[in-house]
Protein backbone atom coordinates (compact mmCIF):
# COMPACT_ATOMS: atom_id res chain seq x y z
CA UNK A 1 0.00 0.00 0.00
CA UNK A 2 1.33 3.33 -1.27
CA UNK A 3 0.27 6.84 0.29
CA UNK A 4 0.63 9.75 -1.75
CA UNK A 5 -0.93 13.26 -2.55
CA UNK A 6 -3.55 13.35 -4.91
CA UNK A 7 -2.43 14.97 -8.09
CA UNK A 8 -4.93 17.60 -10.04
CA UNK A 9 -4.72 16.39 -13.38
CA UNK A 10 -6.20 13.13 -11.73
CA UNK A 11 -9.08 14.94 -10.28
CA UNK A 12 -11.76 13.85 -12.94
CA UNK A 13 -11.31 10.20 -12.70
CA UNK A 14 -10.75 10.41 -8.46
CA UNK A 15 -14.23 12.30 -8.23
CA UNK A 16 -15.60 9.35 -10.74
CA UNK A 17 -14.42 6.55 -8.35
CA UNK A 18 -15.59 8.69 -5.11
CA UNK A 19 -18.93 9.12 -6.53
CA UNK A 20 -19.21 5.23 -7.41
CA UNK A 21 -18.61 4.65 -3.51
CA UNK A 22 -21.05 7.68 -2.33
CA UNK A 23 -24.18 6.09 -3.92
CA UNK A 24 -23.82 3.28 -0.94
CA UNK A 25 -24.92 4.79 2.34
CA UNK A 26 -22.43 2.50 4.19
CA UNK A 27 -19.69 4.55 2.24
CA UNK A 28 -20.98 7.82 1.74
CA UNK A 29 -19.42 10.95 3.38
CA UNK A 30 -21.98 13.70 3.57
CA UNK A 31 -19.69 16.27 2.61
CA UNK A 32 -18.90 15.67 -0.69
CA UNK A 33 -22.06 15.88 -3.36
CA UNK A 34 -23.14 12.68 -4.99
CA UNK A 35 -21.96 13.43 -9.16
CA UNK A 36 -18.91 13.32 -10.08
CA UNK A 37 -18.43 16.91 -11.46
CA UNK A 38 -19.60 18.12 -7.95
CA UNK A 39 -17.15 16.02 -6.23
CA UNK A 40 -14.58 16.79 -8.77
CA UNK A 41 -15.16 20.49 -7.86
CA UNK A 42 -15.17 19.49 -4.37
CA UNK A 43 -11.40 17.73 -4.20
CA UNK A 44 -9.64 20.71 -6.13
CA UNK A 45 -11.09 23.75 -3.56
CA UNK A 46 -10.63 21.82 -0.44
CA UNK A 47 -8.77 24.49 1.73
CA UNK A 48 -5.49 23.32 3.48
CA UNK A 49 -1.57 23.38 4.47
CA UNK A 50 -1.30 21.99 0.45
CA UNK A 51 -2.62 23.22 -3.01
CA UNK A 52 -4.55 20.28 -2.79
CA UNK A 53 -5.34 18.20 0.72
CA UNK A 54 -5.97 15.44 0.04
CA UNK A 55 -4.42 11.57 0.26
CA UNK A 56 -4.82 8.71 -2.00
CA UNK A 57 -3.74 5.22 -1.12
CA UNK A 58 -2.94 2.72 -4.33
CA UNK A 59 -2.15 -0.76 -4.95
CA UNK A 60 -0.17 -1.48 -8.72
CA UNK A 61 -0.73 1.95 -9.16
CA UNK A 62 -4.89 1.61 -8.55
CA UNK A 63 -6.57 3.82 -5.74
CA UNK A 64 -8.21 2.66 -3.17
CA UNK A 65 -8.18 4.69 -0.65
CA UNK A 66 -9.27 8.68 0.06
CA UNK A 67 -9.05 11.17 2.51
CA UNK A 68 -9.13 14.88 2.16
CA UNK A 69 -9.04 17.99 4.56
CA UNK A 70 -10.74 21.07 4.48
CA UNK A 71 -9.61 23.69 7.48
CA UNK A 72 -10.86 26.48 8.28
CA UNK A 73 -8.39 29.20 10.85
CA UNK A 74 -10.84 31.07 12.06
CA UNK A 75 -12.90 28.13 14.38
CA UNK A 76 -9.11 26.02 14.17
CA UNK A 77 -11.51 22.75 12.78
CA UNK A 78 -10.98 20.81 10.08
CA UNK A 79 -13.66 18.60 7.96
CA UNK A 80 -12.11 15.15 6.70
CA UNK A 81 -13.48 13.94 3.49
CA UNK A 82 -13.15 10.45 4.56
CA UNK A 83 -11.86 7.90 4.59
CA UNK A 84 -13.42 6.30 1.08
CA UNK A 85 -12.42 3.01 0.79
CA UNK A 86 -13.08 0.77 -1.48
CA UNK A 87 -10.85 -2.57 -1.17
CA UNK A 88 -9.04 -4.77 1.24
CA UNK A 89 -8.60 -4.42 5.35
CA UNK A 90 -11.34 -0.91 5.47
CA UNK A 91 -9.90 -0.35 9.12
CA UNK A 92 -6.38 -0.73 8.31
CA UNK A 93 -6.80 1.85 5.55
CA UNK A 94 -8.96 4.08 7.30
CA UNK A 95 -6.00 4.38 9.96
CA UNK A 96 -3.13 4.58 7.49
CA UNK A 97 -4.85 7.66 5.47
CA UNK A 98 -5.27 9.33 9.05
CA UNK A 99 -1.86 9.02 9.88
CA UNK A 100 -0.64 10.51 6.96
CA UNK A 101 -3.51 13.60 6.91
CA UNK A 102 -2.19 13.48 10.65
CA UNK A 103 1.57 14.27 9.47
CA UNK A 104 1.20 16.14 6.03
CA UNK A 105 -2.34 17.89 5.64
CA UNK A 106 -3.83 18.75 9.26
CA UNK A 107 -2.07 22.16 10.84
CA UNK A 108 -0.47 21.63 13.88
CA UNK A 109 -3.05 24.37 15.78
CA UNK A 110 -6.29 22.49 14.46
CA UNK A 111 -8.07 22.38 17.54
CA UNK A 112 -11.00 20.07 16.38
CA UNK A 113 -11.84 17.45 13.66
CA UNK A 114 -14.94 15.83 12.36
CA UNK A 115 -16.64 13.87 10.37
CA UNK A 116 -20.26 13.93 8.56
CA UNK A 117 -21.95 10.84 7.17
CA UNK A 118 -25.01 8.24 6.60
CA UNK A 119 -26.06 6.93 10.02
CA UNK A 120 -25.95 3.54 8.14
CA UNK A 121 -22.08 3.92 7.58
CA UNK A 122 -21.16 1.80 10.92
CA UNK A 123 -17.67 1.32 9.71
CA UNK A 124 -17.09 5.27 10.86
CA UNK A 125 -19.39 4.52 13.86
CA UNK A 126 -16.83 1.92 15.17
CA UNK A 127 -13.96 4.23 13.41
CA UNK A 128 -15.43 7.38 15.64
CA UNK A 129 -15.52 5.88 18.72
CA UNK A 130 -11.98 3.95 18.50
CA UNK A 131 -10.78 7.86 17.66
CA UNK A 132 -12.80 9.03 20.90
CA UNK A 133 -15.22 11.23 18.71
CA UNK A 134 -17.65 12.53 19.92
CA UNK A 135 -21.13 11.96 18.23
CA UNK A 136 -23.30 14.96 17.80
CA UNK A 137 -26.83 15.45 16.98
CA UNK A 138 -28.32 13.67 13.99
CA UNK A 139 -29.46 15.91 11.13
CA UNK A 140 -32.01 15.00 8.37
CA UNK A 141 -31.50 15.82 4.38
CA UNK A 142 -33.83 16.88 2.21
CA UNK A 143 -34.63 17.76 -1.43
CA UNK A 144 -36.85 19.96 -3.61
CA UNK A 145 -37.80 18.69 -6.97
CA UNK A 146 -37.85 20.65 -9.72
CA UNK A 147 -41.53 19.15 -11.05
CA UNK A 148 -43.05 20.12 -7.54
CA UNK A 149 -42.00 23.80 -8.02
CA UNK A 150 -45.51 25.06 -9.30
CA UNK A 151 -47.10 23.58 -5.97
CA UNK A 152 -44.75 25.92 -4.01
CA UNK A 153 -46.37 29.05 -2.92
CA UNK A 154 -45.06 31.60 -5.09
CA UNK A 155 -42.57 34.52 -3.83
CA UNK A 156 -39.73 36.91 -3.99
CA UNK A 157 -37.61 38.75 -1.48
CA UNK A 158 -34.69 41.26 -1.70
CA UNK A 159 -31.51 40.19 -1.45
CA UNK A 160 -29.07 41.30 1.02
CA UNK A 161 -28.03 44.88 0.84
CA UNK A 162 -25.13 46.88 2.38
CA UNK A 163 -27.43 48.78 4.15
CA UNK A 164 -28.45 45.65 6.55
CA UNK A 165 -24.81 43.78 6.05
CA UNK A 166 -24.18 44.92 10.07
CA UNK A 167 -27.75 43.75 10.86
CA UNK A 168 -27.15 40.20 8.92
CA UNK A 169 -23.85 39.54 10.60
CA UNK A 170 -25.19 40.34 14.33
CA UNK A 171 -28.09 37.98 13.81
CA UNK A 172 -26.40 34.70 12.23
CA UNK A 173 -23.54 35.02 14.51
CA UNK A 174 -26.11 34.86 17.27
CA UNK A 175 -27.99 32.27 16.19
CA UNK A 176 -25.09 30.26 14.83
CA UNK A 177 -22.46 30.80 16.50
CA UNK A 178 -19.02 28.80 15.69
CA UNK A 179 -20.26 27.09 12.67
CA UNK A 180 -18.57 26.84 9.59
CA UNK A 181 -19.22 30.23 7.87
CA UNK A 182 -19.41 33.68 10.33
CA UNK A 183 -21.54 36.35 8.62
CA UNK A 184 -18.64 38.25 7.74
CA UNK A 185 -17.46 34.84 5.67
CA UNK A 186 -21.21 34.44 4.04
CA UNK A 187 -20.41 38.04 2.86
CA UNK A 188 -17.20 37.94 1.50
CA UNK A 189 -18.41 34.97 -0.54
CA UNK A 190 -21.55 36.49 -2.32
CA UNK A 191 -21.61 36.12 -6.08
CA UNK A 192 -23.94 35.17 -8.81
CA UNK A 193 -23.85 31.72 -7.31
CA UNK A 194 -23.84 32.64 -3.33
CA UNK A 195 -26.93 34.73 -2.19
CA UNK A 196 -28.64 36.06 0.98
CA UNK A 197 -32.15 36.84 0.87
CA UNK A 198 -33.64 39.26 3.53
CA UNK A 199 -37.25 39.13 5.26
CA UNK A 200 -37.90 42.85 6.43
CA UNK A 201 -40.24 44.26 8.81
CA UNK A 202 -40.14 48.05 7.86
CA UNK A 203 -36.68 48.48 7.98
CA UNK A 204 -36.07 46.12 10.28
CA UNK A 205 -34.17 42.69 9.48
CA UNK A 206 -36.25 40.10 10.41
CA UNK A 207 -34.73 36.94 9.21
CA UNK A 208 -32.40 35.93 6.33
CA UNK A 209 -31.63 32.60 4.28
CA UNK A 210 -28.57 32.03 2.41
CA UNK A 211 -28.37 29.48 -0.63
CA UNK A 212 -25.39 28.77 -3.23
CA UNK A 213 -24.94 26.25 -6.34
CA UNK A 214 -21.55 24.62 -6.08
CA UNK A 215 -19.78 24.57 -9.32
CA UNK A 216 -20.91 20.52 -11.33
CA UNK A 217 -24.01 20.18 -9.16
CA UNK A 218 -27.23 19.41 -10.42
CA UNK A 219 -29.17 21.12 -7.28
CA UNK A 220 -29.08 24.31 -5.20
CA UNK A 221 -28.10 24.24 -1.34
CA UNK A 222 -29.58 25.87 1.39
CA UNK A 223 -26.83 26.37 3.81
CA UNK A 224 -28.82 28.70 6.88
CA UNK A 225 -32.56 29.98 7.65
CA UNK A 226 -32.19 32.49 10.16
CA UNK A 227 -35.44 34.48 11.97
CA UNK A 228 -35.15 36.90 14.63
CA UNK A 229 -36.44 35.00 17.46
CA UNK A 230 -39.18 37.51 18.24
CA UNK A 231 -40.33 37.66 14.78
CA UNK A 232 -40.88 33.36 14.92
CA UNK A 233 -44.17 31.89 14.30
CA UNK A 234 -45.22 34.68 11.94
CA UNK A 235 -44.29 32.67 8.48
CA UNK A 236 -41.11 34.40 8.05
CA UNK A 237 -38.74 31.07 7.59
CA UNK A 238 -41.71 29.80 5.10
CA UNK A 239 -41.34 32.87 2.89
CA UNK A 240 -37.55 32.88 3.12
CA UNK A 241 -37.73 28.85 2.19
CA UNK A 242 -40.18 29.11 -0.66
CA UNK A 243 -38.33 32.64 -1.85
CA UNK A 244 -35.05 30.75 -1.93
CA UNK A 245 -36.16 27.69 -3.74
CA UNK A 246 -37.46 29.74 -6.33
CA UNK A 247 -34.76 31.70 -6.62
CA UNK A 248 -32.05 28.62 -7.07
CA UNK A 249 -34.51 26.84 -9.21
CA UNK A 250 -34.06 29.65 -11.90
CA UNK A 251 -31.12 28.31 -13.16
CA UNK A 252 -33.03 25.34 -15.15
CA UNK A 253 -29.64 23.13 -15.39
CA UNK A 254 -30.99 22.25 -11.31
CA UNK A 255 -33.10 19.72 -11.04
CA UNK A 256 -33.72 20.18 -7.19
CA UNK A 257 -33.06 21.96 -3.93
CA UNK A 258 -31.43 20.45 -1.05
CA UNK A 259 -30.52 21.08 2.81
CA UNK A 260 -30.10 19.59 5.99
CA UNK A 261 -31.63 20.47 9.47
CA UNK A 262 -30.77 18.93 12.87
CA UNK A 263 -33.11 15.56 13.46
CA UNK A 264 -34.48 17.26 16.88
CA UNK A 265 -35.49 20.30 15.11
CA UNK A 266 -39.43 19.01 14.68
CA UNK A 267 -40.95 22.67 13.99
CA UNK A 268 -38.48 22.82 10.95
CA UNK A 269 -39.08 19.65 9.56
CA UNK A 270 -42.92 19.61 9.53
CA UNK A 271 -42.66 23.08 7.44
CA UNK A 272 -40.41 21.13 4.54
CA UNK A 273 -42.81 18.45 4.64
CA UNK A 274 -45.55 21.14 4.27
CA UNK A 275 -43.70 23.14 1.34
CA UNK A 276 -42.90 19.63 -0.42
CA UNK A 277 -39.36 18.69 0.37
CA UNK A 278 -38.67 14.84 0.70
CA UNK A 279 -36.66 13.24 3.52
CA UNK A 280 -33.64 11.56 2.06
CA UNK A 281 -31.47 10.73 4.70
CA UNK A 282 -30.32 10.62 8.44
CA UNK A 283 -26.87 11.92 8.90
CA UNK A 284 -24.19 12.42 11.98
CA UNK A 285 -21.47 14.13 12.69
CA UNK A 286 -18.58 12.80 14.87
CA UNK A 287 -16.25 15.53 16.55
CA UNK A 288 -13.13 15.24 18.63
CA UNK A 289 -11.53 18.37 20.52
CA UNK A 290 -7.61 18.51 19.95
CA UNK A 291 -5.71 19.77 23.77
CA UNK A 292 -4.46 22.81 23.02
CA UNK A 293 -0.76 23.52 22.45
CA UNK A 294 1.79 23.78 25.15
């Protein structure tokens, strides 16, 4: 068994062989997409100590085994895509591609990792709890088909100005606080394929959603529904949702729209199920705090 870096000219075929192993639950790692242009786009932006993070193992030259890193400074975590493998001892892999992430691709001042996949994946179960991870909250997927979209109440919302940018920021980093994009981030990355949509009250920023295509996807993601708590109960997050799904849904290349939302969050599930999202799958994320540095 051979470890090495994953080269970028070798991207297309790597996301084709990832993609073959995502489409079994017992494999699949809920951060990468399930297509292999999405996955191929996926591999080459990971964001690490190398160009690209990520390690293959090979046998005669044939991989076998995959596990990338994605780090982010400011919360000192980093997501590992992985491991993916496909052939021979799983746990002896599994344990040689986090040794060498361990060495080569994880900054010495990460001060958490984790993992995201299908609850049916019990090869990570066993793999999280021989790492002492820590297993968090399960969280259910969903999807919007395109052919539902004229059953979807119609509607249209502003999108984020500069004159409510301070207002935004304040209110996700309240009601998310530490997760994997700050308000600030969500800013900086707005483009024709990252939007914020704003429900106003007056002035007043009531609540906000945030959606983005990902470069090779077939679907749009919802990534955050945020209502000021005293505004709740008033149909803001169901005008934000159906507003959003619209808007993604433009771009006819989509064929749906998909998010996740924690399994104990009841109130938010029962309004997907009411606007015509489908329950895919249950998903869980395994964390494990790093000590800090001497």
């Amino acid at each position: 068994m051979l470890m090495r870096l994953m080269k970028r000219a070798e991207a297309d075929s790597v996301a084709q062989w990832v993609a073959a192993l995502q489409a079994d639950p017992q494999h699949q790692i809920a951060y990468f997409g399930t297509t292999a242009p999405d996955i191929q786009e996926t591999l080459l932006n990971l964001e690490g100590l190398l160009d690209v993070p990520v390690v293959v193992a090979t046998q005669d030259k044939q991989i076998f085994g995959l596990l990338g890193v994605d780090y982010s400074p400011g919360l000192g975590r980093a997501w590992l895509y992985g491991p993916l493998v496909s052939a021979g001892n799983w746990d002896a892999t599994a344990d040689a591609l986090l040794a060498y992430a361990r060495q080569h691709l994880i900054p010495a001042e990460t001060r958490s990792l984790e993992w995201f996949v299908d609850v049916r994946h019990s090869r990570m179960t066993a793999l999280a709890a021989r790492y002492h991870f820590d297993q968090l909250p399960p969280e259910t997927s969903w999807s919007f088909p395109r052919q539902r979209l004229s059953t979807l109440p119609p509607g249209k919302l502003p999108a984020l100005d500069v004159a409510h940018q301070s207002a935004f920021i304040a209110l996700h980093d309240s009601l998310f606080p530490n997760t994997y994009y700050s308000g600030a981030e969500i800013i900086a990355r707005l483009d024709a394929a990252n939007r914020v949509l704003m429900a106003l009250e007056g002035s007043q920023l009531v609540g906000y959603i945030y959606g983005r295509v990902d470069a090779g996807a077939d679907h749009g993601y919802i990534d955050f529904v945020g209502v000021d708590p005293a505004q709740r109960r008033r149909g803001v997050g169901r005008a934000l949702v159906s507003a959003m799904t619209h808007s993604l849904l433009q771009d006819e290349s989509l064929n749906s729209v998909k998010l996740t939302v924690s399994a104990t969050n009841s109130g938010a599930m029962a309004l997907y199920h009411q606007l015509g999202f489908e329950r895919l799958q249950t998903l869980v994320a395994y964390r494990r705090t790093l000590p800090s540095p001497p």
